[in-house]
Protein backbone atom coordinates (compact mmCIF):
# COMPACT_ATOMS: atom_id res chain seq x y z
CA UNK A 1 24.80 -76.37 -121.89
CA UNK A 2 23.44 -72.84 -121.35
CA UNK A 3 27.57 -71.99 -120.81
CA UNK A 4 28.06 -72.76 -124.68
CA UNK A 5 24.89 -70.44 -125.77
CA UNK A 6 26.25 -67.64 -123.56
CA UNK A 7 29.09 -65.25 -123.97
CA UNK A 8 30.44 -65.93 -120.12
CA UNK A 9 31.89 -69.10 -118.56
CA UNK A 10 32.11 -69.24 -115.08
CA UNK A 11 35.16 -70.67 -113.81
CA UNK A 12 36.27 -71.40 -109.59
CA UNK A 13 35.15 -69.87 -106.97
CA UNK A 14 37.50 -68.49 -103.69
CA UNK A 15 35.23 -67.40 -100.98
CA UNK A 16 32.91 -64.03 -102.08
CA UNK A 17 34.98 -63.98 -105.88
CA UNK A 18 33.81 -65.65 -108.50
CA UNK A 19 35.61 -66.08 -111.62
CA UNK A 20 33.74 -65.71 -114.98
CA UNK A 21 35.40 -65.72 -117.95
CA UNK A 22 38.70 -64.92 -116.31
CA UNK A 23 37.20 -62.05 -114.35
CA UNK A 24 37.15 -61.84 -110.72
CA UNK A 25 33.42 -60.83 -109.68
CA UNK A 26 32.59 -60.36 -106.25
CA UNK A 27 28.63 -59.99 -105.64
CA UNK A 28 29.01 -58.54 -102.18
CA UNK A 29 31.29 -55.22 -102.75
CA UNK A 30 31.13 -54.99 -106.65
CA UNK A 31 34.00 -55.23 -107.87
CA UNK A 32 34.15 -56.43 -111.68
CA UNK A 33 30.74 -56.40 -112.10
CA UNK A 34 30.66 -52.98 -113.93
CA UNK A 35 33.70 -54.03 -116.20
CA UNK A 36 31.92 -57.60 -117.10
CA UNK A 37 28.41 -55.85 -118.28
CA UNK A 38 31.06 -53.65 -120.38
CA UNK A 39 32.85 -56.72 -121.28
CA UNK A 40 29.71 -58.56 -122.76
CA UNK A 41 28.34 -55.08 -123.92
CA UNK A 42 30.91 -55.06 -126.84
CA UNK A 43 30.92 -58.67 -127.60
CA UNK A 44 27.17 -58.36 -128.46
CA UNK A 45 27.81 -55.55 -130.77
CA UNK A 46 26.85 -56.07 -134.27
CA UNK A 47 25.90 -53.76 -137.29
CA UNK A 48 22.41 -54.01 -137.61
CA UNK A 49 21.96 -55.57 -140.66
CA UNK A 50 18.12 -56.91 -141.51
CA UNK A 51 18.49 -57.09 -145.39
CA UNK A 52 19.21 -61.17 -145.38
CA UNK A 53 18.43 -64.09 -143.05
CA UNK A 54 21.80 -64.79 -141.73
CA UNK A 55 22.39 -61.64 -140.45
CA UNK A 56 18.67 -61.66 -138.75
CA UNK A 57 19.48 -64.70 -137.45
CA UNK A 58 22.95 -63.20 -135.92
CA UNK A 59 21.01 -60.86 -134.62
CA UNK A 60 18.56 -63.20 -132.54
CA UNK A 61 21.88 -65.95 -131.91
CA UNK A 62 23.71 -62.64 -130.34
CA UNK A 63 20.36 -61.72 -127.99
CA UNK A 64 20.17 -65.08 -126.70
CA UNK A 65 23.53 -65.36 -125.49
CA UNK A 66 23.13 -62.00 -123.49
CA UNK A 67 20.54 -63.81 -121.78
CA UNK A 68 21.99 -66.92 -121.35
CA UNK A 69 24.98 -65.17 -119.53
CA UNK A 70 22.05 -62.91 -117.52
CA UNK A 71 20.57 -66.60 -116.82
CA UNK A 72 24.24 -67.57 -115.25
CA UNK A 73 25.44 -64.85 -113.29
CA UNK A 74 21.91 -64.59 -112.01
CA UNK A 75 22.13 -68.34 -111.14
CA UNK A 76 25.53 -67.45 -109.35
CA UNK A 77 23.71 -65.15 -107.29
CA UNK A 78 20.96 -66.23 -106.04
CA UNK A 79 23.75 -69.81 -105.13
CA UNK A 80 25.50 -66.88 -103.43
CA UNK A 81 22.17 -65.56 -101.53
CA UNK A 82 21.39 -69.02 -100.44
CA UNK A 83 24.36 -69.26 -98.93
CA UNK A 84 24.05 -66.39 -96.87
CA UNK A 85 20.18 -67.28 -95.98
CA UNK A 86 21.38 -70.36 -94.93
CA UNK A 87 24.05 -68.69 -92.65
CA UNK A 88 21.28 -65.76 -91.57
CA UNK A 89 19.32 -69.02 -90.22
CA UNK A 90 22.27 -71.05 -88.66
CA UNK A 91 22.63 -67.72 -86.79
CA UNK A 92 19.11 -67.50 -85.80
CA UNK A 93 19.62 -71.07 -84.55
CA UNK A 94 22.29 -70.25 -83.03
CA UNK A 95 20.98 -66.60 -81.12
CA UNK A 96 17.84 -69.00 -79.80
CA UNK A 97 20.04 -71.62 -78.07
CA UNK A 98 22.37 -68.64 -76.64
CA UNK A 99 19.47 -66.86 -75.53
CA UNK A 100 17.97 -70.06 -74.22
CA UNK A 101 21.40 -70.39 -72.24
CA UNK A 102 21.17 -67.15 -71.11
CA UNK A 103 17.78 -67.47 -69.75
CA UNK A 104 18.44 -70.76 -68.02
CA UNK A 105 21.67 -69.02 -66.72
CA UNK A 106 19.12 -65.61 -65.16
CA UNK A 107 16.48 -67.86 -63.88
CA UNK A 108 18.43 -70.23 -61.69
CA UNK A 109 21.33 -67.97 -60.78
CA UNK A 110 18.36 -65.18 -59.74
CA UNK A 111 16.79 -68.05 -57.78
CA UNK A 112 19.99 -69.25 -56.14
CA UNK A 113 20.79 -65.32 -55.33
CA UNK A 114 17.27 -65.21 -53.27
CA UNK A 115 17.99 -68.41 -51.53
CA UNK A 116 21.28 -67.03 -50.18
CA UNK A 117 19.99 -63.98 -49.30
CA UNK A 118 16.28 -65.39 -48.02
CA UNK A 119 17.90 -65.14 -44.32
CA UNK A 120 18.94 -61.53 -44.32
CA UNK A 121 15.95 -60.66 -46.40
CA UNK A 122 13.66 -62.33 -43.57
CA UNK A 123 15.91 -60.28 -41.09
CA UNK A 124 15.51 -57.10 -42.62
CA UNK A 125 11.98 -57.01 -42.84
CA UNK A 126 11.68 -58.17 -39.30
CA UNK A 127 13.72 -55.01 -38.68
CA UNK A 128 11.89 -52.98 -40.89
CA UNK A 129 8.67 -54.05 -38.73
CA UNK A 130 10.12 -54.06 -35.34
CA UNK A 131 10.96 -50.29 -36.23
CA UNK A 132 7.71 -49.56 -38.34
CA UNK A 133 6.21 -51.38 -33.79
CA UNK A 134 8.02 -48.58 -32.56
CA UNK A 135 7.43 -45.75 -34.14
CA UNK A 136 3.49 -46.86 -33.83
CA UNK A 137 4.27 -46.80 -29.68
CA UNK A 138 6.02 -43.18 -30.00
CA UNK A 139 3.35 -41.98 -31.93
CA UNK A 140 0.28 -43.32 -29.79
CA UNK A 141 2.59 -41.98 -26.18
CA UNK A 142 3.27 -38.94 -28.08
CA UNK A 143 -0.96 -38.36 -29.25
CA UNK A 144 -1.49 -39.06 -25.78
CA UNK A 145 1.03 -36.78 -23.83
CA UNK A 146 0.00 -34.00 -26.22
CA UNK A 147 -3.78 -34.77 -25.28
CA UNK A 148 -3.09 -34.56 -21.67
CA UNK A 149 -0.96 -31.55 -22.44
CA UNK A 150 -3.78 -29.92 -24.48
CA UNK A 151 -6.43 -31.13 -21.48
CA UNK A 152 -4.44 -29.63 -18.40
CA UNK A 153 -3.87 -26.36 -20.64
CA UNK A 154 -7.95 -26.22 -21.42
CA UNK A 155 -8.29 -27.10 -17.63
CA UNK A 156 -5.93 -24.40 -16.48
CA UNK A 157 -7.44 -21.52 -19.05
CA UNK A 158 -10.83 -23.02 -17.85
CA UNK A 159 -9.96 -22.15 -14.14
CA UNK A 160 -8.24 -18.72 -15.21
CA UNK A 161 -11.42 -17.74 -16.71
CA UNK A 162 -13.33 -18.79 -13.92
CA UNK A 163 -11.10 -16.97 -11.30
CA UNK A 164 -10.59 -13.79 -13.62
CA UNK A 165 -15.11 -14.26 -13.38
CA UNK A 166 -15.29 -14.26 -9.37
CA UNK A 167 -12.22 -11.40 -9.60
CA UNK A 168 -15.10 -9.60 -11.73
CA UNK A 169 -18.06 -10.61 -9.70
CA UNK A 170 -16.28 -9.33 -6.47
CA UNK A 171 -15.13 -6.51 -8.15
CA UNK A 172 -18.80 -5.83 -9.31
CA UNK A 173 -20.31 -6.33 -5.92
CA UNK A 174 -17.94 -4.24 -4.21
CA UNK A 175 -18.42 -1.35 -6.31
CA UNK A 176 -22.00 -1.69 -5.59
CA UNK A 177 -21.50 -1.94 -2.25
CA UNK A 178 -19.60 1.05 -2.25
CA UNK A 179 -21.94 2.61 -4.04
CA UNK A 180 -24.66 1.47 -1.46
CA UNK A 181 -22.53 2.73 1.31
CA UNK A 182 -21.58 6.26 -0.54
CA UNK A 183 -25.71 6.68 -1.27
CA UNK A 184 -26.48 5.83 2.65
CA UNK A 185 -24.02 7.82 3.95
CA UNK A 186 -25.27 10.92 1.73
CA UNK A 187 -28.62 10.16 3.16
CA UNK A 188 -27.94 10.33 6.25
CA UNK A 189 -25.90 13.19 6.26
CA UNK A 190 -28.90 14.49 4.41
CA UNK A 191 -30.97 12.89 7.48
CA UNK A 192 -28.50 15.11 9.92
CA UNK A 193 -28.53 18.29 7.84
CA UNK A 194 -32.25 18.12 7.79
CA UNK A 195 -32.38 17.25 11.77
CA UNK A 196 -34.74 18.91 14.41
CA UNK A 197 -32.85 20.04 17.47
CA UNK A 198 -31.19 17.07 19.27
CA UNK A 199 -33.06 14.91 21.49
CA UNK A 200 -32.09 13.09 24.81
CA UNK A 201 -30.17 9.86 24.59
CA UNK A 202 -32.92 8.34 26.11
CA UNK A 203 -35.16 9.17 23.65
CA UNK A 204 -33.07 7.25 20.83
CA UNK A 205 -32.82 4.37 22.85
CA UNK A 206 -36.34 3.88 22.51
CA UNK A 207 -37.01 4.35 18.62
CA UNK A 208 -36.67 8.02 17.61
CA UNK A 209 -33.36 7.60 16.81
CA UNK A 210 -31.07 10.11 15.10
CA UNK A 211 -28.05 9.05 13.17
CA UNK A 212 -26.44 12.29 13.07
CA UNK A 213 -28.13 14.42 16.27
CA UNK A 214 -26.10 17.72 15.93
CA UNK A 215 -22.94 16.80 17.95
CA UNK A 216 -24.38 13.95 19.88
CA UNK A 217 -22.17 10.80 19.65
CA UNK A 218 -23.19 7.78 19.48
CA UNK A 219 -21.56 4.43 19.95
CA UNK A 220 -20.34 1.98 17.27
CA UNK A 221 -22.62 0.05 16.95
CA UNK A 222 -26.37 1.33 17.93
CA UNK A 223 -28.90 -0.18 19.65
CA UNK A 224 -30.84 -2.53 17.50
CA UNK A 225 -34.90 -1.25 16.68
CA UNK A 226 -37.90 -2.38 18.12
CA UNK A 227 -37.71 -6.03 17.98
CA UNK A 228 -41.42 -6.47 18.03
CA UNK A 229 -41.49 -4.46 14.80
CA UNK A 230 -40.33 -7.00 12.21
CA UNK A 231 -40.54 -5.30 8.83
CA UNK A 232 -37.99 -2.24 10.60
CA UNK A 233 -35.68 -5.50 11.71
CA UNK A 234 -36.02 -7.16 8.15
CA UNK A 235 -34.72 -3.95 5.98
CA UNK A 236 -31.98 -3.29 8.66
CA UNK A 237 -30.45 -7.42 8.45
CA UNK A 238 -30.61 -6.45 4.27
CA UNK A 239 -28.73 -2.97 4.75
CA UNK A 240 -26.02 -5.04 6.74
CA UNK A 241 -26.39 -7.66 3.95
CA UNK A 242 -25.31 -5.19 1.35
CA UNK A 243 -22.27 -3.92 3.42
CA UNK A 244 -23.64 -0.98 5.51
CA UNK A 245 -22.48 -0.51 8.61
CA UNK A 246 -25.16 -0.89 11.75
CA UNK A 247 -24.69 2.84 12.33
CA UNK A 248 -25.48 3.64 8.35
CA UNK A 249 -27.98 0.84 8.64
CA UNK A 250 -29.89 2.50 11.40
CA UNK A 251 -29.59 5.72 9.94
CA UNK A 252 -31.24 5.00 6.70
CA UNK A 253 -33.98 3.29 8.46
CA UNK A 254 -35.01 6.81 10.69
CA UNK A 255 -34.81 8.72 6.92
CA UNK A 256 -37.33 6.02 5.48
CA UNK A 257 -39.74 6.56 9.12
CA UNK A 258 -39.72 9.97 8.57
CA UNK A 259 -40.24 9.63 4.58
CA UNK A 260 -36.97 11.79 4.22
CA UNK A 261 -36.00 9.90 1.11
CA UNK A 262 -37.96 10.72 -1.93
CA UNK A 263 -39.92 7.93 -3.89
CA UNK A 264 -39.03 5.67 -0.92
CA UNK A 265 -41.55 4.42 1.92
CA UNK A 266 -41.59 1.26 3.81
CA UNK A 267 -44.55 -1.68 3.42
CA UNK A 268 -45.73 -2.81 6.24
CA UNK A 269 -48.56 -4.94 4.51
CA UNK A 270 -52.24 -4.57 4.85
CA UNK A 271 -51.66 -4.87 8.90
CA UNK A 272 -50.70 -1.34 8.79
């Protein structure tokens, strides 16, 4: 046996110890394995002596029994090792059926969990959409108050603008009216200023009207001119047009006869 060519025996065994040679030896923490390589370190010491065969062949009997022991502890090792392999896959075994368990254990429990809770689930999103209904109705009343909103405000600024145009307009053709009725009334005081000695009432009655005869009054509203002569009765209907009075009227009329305003005659057409 390899135990009778080595300088170690091993002996029983008690869990991770192992005795050898009377030594305990434990391969997982260490202990005793420093003191047996000491151990077996002095038992192969010999004088090196190479002068005759015996002691040459000492030398070689002594180097084969350190490797013989190397051969057995080695052998107790590696026994050791395959132990715990074999454990390391028992417990790989053993982590695949707990995780199978464990799997089995999620997938119906998490399917059983949905099944109770399908009703509620079903309710909540019917809720969820119900809500998700209304707040679509708010929002499409809302969009449509605020466009009737926005519409009666463009409407009202519309018809603000438009009033503050005719305010404007008026405003415009009343100060040109005024103006019309300020530039008449300077002619005819000009007319009156300018005046010939006054003539009978008569007289004006029939055409040769003053507006202003020098202290003659006249009544509010003057005969109207010769109705045969249309062009006279045209401009005096467009003086009242404008805002003159029939008096002013009348009175600008004589000026234009009697070419008292500058740049200014009337057209009688061709006729004339």
């Amino acid at each position: 046996m390899a135990e009778d060519k080595a300088l170690v025996v091993q002996g029983h065994r008690e869990g991770d110890v192992v005795f050898v040679s009377g030594r305990r030896l434990n391969f997982v923490t260490g202990e005793g394995v420093d003191l047996l390589i000491e151990r077996i370190r002095q038992m192969a010491t010999l004088v090196p002596d190479l002068s005759t065969g015996k002691t040459r062949q000492e030398i070689a009997s002594m180097s084969g029994k350190v490797s013989s022991s190397k051969v057995i502890l080695e052998k107790i090792g590696k026994s050791l090792v395959d132990e715990e392999k074999k454990l390391i896959e028992d417990r790989l075994h053993r982590i695949e059926w707990i995780n199978g368990s464990r799997a089995k254990i999620k997938t119906e429990l998490d399917a059983l969990r949905d099944e109770v809770r399908a009703p509620l689930t079903q309710w909540e999103k019917d809720q969820a959409a119900e809500k998700a209904r209304i707040a679509l109705e708010i929002k499409i009343e809302d969009d449509h108050t605020q466009a009737l909103i926005d519409n009666e405000v463009f409407d009202q600024r519309l018809e603000l603008t438009q009033r503050e145009a005719a305010i404007k307009k008026q405003e415009e053709e009343l100060a040109i009216q005024q103006k019309a009725q300020k530039i008449a009334q300077e002619m005819v005081i000009e007319v009156a200023r300018k005046a010939p000695k006054p003539k009978s009432e008569s007289a004006a009655m029939h055409g040769d009207f003053n507006p202003n005869p020098g202290g003659v009054s006249y009544p509010v509203d003057p005969p109207a001119l010769d109705k045969d002569d249309q062009v006279l009765n045209d401009i005096l209907h467009d003086l009242k047009a404008i805002g003159l009075s029939t008096f002013l009227a009348v009175g600008v009329i004589v000026a234009l006869e009697r070419g008292e305003i500058r740049h200014l005659t009337i057209d009688r057409g061709d006729e004339w």
